[in-house]
C-alpha atoms as a PDB file:
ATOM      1  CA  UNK A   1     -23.614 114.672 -22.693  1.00  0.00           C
ATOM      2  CA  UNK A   2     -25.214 118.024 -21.354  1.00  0.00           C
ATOM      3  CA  UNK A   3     -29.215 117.465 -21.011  1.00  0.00           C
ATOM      4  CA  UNK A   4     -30.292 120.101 -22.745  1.00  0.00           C
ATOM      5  CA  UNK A   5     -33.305 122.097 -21.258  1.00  0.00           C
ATOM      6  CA  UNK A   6     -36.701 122.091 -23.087  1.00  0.00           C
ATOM      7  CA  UNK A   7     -37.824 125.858 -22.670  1.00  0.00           C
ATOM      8  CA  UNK A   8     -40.985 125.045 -25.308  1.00  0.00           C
ATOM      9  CA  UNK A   9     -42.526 123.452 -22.416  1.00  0.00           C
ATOM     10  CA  UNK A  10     -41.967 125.877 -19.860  1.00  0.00           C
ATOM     11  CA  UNK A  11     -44.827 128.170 -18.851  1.00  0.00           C
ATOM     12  CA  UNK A  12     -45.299 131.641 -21.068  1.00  0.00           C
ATOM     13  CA  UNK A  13     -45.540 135.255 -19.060  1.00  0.00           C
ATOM     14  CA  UNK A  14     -48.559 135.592 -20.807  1.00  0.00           C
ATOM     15  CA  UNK A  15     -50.765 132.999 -20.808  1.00  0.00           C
ATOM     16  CA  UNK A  16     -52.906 132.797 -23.627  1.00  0.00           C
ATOM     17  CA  UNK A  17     -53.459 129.746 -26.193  1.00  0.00           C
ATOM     18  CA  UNK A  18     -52.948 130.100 -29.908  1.00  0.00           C
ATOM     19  CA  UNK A  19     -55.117 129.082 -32.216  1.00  0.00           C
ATOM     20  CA  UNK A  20     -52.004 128.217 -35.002  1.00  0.00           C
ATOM     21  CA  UNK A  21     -48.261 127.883 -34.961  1.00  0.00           C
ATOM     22  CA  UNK A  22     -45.755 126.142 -36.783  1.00  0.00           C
ATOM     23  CA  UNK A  23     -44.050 126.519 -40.187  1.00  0.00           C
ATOM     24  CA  UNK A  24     -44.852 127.787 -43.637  1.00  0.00           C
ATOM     25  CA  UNK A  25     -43.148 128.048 -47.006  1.00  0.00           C
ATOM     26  CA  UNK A  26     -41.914 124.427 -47.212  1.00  0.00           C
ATOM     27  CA  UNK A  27     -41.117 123.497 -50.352  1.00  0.00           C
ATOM     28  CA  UNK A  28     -41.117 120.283 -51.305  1.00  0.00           C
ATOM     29  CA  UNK A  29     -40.999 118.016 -54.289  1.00  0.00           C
ATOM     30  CA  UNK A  30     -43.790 115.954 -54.482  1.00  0.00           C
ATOM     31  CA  UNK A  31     -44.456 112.595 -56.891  1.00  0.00           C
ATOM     32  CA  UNK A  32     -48.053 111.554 -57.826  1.00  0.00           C
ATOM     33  CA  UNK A  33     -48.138 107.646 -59.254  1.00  0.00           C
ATOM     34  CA  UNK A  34     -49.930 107.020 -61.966  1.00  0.00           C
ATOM     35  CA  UNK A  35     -50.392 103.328 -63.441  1.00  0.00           C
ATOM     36  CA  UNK A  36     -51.108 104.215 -66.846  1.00  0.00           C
ATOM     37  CA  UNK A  37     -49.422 107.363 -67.643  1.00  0.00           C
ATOM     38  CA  UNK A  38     -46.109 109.275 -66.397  1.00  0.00           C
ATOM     39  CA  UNK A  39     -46.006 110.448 -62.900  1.00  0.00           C
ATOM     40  CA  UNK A  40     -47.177 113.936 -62.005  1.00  0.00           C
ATOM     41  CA  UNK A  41     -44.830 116.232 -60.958  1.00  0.00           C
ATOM     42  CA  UNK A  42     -45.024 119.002 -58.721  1.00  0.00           C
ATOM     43  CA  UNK A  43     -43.118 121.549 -56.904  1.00  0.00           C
ATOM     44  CA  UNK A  44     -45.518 122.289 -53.477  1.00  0.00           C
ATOM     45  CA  UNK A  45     -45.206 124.684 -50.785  1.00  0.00           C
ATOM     46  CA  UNK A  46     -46.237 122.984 -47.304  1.00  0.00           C
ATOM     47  CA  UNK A  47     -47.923 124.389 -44.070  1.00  0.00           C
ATOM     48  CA  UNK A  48     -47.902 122.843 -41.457  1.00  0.00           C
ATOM     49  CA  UNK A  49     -49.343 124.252 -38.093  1.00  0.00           C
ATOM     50  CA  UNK A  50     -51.088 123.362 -34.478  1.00  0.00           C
ATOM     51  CA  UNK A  51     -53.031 124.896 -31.907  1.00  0.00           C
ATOM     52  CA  UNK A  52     -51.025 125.652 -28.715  1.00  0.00           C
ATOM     53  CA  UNK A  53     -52.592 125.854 -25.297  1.00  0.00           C
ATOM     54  CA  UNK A  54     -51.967 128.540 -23.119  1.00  0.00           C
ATOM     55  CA  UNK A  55     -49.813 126.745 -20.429  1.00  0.00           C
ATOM     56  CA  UNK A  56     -46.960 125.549 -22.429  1.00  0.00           C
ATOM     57  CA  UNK A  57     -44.570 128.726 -23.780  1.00  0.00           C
ATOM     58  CA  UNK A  58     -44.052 127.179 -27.794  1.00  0.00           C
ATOM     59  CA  UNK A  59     -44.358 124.318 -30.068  1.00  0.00           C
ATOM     60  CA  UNK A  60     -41.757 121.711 -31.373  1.00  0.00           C
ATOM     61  CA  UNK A  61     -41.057 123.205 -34.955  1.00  0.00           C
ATOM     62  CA  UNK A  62     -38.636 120.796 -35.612  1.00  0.00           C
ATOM     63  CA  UNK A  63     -41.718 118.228 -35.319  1.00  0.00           C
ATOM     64  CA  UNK A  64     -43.657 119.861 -37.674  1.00  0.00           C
ATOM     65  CA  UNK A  65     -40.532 119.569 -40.192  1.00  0.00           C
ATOM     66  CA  UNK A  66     -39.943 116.510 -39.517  1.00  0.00           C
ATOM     67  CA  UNK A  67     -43.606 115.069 -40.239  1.00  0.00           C
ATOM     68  CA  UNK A  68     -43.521 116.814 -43.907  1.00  0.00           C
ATOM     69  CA  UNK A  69     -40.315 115.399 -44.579  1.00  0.00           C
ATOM     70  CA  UNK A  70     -41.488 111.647 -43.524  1.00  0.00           C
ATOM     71  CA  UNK A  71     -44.908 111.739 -44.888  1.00  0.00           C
ATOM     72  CA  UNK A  72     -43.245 113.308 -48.266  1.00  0.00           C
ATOM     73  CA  UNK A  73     -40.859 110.743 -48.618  1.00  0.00           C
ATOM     74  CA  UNK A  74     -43.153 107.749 -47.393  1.00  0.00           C
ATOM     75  CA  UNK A  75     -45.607 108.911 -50.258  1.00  0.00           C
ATOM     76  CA  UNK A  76     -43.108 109.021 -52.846  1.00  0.00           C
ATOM     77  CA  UNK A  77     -42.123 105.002 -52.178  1.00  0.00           C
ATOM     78  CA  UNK A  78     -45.815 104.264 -51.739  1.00  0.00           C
ATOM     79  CA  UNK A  79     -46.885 106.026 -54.926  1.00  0.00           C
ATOM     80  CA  UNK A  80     -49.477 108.116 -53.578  1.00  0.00           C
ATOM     81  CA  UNK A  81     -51.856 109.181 -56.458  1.00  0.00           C
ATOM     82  CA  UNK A  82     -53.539 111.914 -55.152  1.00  0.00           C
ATOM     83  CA  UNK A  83     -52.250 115.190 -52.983  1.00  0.00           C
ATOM     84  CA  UNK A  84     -54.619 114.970 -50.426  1.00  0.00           C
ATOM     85  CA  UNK A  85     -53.567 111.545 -49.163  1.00  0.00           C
ATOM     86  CA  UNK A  86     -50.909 113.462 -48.426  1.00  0.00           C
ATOM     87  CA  UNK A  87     -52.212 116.402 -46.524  1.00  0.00           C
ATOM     88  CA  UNK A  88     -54.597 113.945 -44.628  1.00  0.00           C
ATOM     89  CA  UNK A  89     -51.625 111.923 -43.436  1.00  0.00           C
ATOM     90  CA  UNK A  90     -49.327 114.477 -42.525  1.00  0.00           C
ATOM     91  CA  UNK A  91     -52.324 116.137 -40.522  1.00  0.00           C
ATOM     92  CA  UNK A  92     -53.031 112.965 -38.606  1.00  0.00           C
ATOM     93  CA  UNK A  93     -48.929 112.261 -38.217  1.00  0.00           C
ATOM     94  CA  UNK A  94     -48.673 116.017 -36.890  1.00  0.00           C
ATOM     95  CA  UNK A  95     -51.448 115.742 -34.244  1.00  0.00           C
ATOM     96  CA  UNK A  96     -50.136 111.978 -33.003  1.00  0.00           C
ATOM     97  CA  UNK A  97     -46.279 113.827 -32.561  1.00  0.00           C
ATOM     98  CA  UNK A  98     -47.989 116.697 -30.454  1.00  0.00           C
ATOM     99  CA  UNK A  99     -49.859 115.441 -27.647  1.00  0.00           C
ATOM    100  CA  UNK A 100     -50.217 118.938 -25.798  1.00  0.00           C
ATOM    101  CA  UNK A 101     -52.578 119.659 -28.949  1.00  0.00           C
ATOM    102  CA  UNK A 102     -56.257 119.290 -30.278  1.00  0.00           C
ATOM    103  CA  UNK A 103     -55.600 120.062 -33.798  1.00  0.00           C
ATOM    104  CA  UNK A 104     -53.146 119.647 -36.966  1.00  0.00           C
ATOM    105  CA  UNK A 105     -53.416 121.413 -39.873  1.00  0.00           C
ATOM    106  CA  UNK A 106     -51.161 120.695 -43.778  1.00  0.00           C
ATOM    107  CA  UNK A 107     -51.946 122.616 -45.757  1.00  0.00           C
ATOM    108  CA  UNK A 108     -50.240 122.224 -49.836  1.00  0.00           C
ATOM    109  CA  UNK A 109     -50.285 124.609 -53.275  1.00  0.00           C
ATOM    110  CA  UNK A 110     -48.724 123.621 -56.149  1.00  0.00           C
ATOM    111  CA  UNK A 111     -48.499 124.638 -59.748  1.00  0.00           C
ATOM    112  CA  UNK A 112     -49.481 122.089 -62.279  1.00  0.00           C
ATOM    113  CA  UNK A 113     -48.839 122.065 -65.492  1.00  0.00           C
ATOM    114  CA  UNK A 114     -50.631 119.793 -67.950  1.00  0.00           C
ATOM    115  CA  UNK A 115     -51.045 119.531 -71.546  1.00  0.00           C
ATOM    116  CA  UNK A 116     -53.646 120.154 -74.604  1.00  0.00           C
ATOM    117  CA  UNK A 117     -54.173 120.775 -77.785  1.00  0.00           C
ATOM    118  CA  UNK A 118     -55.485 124.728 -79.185  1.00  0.00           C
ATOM    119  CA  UNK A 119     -59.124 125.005 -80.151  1.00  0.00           C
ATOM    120  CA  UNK A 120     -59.111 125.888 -83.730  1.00  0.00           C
ATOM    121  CA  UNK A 121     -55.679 124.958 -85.156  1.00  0.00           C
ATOM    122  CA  UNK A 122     -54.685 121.702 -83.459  1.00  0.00           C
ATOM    123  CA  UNK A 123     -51.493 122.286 -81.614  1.00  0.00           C
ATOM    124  CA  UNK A 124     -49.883 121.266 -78.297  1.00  0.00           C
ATOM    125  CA  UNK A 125     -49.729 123.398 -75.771  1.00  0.00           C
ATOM    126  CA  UNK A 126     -49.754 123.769 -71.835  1.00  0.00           C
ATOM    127  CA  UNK A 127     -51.990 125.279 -69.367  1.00  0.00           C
ATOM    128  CA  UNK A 128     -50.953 126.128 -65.984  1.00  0.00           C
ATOM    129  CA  UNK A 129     -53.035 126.417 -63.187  1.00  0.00           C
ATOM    130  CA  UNK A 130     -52.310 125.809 -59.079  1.00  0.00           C
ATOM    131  CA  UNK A 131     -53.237 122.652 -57.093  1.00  0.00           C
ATOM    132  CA  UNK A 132     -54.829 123.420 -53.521  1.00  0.00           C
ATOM    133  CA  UNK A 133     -55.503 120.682 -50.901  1.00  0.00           C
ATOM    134  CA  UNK A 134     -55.538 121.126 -46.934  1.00  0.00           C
ATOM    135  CA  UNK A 135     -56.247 118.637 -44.028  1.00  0.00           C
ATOM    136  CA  UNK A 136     -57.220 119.024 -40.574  1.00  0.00           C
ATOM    137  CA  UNK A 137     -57.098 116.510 -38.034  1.00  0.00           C
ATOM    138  CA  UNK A 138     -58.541 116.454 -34.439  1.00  0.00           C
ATOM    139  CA  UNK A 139     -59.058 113.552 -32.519  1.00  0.00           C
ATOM    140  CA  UNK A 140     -62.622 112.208 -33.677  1.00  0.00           C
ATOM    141  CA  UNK A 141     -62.118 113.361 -37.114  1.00  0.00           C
ATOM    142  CA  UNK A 142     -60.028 114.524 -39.990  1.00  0.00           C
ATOM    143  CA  UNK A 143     -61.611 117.068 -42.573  1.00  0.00           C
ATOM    144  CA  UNK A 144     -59.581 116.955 -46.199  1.00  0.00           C
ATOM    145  CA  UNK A 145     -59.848 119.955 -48.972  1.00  0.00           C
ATOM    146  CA  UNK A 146     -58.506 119.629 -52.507  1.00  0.00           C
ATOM    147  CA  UNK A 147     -58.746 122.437 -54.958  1.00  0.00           C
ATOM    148  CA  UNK A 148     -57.767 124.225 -57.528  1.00  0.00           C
ATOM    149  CA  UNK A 149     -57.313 128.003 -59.093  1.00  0.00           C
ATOM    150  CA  UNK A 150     -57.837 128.932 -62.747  1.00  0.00           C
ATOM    151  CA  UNK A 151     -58.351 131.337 -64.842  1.00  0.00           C
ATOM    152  CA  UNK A 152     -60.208 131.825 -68.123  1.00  0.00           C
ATOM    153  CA  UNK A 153     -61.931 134.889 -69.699  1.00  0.00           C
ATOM    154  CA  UNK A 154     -65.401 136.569 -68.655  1.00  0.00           C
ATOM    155  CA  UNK A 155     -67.446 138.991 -71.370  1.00  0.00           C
ATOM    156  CA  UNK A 156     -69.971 141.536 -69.598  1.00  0.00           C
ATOM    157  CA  UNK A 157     -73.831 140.710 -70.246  1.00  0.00           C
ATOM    158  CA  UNK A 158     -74.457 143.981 -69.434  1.00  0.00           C
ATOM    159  CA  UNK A 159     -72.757 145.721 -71.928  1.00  0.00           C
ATOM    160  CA  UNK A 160     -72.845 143.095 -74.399  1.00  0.00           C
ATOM    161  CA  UNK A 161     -76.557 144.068 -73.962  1.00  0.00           C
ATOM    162  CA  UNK A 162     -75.689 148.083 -74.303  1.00  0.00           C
ATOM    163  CA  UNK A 163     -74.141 147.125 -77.555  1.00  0.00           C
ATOM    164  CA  UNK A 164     -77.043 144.874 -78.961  1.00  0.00           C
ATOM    165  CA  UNK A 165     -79.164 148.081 -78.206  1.00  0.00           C
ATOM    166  CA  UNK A 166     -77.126 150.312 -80.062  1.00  0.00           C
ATOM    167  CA  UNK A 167     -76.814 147.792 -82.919  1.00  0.00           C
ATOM    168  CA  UNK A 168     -80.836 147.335 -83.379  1.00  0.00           C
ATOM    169  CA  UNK A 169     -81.142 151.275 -83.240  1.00  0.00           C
ATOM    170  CA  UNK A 170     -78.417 151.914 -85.901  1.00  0.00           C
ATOM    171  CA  UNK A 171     -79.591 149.190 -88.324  1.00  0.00           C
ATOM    172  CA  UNK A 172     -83.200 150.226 -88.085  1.00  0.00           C
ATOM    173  CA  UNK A 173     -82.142 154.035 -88.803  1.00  0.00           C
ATOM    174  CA  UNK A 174     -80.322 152.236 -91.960  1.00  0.00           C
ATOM    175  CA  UNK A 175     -83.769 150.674 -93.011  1.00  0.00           C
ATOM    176  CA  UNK A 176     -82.749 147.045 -92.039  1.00  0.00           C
ATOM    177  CA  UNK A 177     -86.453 145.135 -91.742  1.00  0.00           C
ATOM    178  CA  UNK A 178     -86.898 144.410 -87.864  1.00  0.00           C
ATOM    179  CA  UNK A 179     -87.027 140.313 -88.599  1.00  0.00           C
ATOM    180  CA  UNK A 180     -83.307 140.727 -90.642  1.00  0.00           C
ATOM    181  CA  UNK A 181     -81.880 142.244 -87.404  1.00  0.00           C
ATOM    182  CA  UNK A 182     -83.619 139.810 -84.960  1.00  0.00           C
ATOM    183  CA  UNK A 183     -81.767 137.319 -87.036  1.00  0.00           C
ATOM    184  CA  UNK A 184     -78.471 139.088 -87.072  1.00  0.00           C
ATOM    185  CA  UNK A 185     -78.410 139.732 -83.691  1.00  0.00           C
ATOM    186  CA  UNK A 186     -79.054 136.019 -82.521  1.00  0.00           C
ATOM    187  CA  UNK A 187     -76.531 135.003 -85.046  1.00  0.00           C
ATOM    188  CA  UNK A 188     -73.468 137.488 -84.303  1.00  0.00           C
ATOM    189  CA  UNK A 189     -72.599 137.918 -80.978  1.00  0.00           C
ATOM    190  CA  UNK A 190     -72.302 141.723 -80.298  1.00  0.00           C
ATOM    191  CA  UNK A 191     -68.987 143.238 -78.443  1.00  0.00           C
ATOM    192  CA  UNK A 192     -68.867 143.580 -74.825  1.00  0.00           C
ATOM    193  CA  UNK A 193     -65.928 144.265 -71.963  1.00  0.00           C
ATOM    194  CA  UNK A 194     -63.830 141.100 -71.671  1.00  0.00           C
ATOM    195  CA  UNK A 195     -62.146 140.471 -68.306  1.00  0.00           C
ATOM    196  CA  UNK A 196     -59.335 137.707 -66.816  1.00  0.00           C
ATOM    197  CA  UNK A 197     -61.050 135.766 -64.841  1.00  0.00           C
ATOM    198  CA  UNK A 198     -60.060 133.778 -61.746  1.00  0.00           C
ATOM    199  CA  UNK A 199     -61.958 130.886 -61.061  1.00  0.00           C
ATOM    200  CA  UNK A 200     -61.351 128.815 -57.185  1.00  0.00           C
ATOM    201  CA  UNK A 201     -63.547 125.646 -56.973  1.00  0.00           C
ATOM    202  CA  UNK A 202     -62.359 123.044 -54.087  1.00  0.00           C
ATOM    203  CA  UNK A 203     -64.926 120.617 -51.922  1.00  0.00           C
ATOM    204  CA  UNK A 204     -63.879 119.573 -48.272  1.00  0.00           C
ATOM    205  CA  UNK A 205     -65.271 116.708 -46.348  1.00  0.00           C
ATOM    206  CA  UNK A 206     -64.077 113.772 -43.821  1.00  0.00           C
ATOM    207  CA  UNK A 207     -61.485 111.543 -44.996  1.00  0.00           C
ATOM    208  CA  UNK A 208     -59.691 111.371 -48.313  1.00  0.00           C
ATOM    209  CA  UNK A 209     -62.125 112.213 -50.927  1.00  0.00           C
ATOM    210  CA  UNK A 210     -62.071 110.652 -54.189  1.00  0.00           C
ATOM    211  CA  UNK A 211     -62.035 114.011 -56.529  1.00  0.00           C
ATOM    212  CA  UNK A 212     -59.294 114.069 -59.492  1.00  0.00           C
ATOM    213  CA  UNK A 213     -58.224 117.974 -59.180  1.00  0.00           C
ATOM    214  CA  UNK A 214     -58.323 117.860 -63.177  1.00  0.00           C
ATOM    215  CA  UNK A 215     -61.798 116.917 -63.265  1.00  0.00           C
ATOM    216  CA  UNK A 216     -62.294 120.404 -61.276  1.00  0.00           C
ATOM    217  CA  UNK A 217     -60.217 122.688 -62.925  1.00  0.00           C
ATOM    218  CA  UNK A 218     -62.247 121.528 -66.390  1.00  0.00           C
ATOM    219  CA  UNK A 219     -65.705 122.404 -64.443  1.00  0.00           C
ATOM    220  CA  UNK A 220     -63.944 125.676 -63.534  1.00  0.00           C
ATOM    221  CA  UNK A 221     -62.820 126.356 -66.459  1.00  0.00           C
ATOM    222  CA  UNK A 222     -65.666 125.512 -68.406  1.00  0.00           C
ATOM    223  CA  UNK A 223     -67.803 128.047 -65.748  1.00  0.00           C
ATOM    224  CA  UNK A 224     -66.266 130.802 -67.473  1.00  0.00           C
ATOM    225  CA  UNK A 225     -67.512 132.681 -70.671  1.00  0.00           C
ATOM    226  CA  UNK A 226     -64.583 130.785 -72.569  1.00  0.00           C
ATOM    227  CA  UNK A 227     -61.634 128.954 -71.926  1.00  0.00           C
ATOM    228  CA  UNK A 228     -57.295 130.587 -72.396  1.00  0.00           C
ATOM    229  CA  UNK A 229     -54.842 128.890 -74.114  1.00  0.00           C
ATOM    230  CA  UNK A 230     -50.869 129.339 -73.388  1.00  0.00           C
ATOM    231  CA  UNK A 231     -50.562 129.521 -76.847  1.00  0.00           C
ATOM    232  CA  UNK A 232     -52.794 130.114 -79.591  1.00  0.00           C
ATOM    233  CA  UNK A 233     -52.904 131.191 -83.219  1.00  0.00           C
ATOM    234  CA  UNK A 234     -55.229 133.866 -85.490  1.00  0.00           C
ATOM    235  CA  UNK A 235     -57.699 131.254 -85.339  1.00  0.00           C
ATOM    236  CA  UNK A 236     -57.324 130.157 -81.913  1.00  0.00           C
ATOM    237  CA  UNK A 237     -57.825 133.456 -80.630  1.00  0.00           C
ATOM    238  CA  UNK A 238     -61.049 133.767 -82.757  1.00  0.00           C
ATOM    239  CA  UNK A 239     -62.198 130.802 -81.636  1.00  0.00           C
ATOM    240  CA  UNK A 240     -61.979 132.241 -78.082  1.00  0.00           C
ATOM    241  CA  UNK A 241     -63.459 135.804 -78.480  1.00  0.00           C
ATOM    242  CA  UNK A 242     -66.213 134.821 -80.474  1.00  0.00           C
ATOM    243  CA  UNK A 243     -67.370 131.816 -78.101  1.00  0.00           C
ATOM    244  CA  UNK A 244     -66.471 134.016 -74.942  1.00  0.00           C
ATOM    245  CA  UNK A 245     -69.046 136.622 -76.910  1.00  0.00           C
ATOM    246  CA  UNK A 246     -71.839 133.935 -77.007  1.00  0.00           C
ATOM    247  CA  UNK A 247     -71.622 132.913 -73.763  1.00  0.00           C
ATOM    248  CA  UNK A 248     -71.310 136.240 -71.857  1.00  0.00           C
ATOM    249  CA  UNK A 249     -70.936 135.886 -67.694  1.00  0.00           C
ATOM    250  CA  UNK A 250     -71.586 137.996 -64.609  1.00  0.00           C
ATOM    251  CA  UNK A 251     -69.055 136.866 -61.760  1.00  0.00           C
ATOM    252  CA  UNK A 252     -72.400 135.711 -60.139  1.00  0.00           C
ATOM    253  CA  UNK A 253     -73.160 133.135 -63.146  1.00  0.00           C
ATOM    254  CA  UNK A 254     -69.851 132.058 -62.923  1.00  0.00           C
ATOM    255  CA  UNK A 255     -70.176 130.512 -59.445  1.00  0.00           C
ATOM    256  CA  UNK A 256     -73.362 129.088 -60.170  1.00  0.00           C
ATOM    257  CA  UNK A 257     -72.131 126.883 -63.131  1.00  0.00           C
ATOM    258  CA  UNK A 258     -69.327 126.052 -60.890  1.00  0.00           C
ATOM    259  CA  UNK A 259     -71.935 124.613 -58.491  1.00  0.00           C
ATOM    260  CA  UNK A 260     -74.024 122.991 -61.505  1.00  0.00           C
ATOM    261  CA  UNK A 261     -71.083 121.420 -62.505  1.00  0.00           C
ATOM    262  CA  UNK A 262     -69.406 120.082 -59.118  1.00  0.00           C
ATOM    263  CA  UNK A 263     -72.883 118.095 -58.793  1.00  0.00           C
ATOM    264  CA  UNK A 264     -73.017 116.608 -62.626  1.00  0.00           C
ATOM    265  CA  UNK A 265     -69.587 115.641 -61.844  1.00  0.00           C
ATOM    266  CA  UNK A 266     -69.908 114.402 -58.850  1.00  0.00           C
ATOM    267  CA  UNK A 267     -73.205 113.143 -57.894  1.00  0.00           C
ATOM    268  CA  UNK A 268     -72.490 111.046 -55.348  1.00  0.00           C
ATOM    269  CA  UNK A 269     -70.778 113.454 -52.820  1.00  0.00           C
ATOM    270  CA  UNK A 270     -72.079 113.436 -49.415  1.00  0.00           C
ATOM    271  CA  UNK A 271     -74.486 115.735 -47.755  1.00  0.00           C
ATOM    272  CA  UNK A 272     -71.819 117.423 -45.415  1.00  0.00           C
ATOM    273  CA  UNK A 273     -69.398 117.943 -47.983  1.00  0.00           C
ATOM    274  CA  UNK A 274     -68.694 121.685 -48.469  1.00  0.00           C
ATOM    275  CA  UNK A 275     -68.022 123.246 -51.546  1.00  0.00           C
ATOM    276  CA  UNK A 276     -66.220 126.958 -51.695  1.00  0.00           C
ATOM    277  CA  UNK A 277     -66.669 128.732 -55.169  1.00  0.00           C
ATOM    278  CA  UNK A 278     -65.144 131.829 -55.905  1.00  0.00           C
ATOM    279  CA  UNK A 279     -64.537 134.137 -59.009  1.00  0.00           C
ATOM    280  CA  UNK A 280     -62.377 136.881 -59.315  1.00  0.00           C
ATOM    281  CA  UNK A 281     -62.705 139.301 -62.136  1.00  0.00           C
ATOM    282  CA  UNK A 282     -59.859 141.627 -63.343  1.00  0.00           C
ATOM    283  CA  UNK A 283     -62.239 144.610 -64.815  1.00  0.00           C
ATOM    284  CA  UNK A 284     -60.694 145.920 -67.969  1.00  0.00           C
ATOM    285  CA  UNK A 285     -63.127 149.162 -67.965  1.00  0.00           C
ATOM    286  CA  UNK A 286     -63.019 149.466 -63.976  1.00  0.00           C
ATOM    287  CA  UNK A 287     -60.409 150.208 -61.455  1.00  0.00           C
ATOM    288  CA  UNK A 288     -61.648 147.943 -59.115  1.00  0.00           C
ATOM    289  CA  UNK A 289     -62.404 143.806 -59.516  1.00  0.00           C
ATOM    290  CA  UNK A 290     -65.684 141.773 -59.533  1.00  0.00           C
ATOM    291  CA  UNK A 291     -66.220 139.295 -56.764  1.00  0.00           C
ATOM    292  CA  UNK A 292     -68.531 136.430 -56.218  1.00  0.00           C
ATOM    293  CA  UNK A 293     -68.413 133.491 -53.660  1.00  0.00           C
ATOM    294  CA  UNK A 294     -70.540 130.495 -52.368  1.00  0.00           C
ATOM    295  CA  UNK A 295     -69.670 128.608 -49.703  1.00  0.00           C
ATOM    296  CA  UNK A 296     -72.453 125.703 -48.976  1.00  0.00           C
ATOM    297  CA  UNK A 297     -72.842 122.487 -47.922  1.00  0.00           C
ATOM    298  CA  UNK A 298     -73.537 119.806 -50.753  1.00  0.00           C
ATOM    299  CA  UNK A 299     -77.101 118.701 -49.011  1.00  0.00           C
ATOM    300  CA  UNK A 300     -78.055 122.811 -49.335  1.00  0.00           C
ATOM    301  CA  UNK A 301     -77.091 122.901 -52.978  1.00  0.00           C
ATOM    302  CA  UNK A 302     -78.616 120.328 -53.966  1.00  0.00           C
ATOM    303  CA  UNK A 303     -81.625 121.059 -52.571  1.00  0.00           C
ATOM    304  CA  UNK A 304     -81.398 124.344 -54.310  1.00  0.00           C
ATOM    305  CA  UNK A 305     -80.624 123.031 -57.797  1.00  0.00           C
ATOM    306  CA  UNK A 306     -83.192 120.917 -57.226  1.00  0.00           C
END
């Protein structure tokens, strides 16, 4: 048989390293075990990428495929539980196959679909939101992210507050007594600009970490002025305007109850675990979106909550 030539390893014309290469858009089917209940199912796309120094022309793609596959499959007999014991070991299998490089990177997104029950009538339903974990390994260390992006529904303080205003004004002109509308306007929420909002919430730190993606999309979730439903009735949808209307959110007060309730969750993380909040707000008076982000280090937040 013909030896064929490696020309990966030869020496580029231009020598400069690169900082990522390898594949993307690898989908895969991926099994999570759990004792008590059925398995979770989901359909992922993989990354999976290395650095490259500048003396060797390209990397082995076919190594990069060939880790997913065999980390993948070796999860599925050893009923992993959690995604990012799968990221973490196809990180550390990718930088063990290339020995020309300092660091491996998997990253994973998946959609997840899981069930519950609508908040004023009763009824099963489904919520969808996407799964997010990443790993990178290096040789002393490997870091581990897992994730998740949801969305929910945001009312406008500020014009909630414009309306309350207008509201006092108009009943006083009607000869309302100033104590009746105090009391009205504590009880009844008053209208303000709703928005879809997008909530991101994942924490990274060495090893595996031992964070149940649910238990983050709920704190997500839960950050926002009020919670969607895939499917919801008259009442259901009443239920969510009026509590969204009592519990009206900037994109900034979103990200802090994310961080509030990453800690009350988790209380126990360690100081150089970093958490990345983000929200996303689809303006529905606006042409443009709202943004907000923190990215800190557990010891800092705490610190500040404190």
């Amino acid at each position: 048989m013909v030896e064929l030539p490696d020309v990966q390893a030869a020496e580029p014309s231009v020598t400069v390293g690169l900082n990522q290469v390898g594949v993307a858009d690898v989908q895969k089917l991926v099994e999570l075990d759990r004792p008590d209940d059925r398995p979770i199912v989901l359909t992922a796309d993989f990354e999976a990428v290395v650095d490259l120094p500048s003396w060797r022309k390209g990397a082995d793609m076919s190594r990069n495929m060939e880790v997913v596959d065999e980390t993948i499959e070796s999860a599925l007999v050893g009923d992993a539980d959690r995604v990012e014991e799968i990221t973490t070991e196809a990180a550390e299998r990718l930088l063990d196959k290339h020995e020309y490089t300092s660091q491996a990177t998997v990253s994973m997104r998946a959609e997840y679909m899981d069930r519950e029950r609508t908040p004023a009538t009763d009824r099963e339903t489904q919520f969808g939101y996407d799964v997010i974990s990443s790993a990178t390994a290096e040789d002393d260390q490997t870091r581990t992210e897992i994730g998740v992006e949801v969305t929910g529904m945001t009312v406008c303080p500020c014009s909630q507050g414009m309306s309350a205003a207008r509201a006092r004004e108009t009943l006083g002109e009607l000869g309302v007594e100033p104590q009746v509308i105090d009391r009205f306007l504590e009880t009844v929420p008053q209208p303000g600009h709703s928005q879809r909002g997008h909530a991101t919430l994942t924490v990274e730190l060495s090893g595996e970490p031992e964070i149940d993606f649910r238990t983050l999309a709920s704190i997500a979730r839960d950050a926002m002025s009020a919670r969607i439903y895939n499917y919801a009735k008259r009442p259901d949808e009443d239920h969510m305007t009026l509590k969204a209307h009592e519990n009206a959110r900037f994109v900034e007060d979103v990200v802090r109850a994310m961080a509030e309730g990453i800690l009350e969750a988790y209380p126990e993380l360690p100081d150089d675990a970093v958490v990345t909040m983000k929200q996303t707000n689809d303006e529905s008076i606006h042409q443009h979106d709202a943004y907000a982000e923190r990215v800190v280090n557990v010891k800092t937040l705490r610190e500040e909550l404190n």
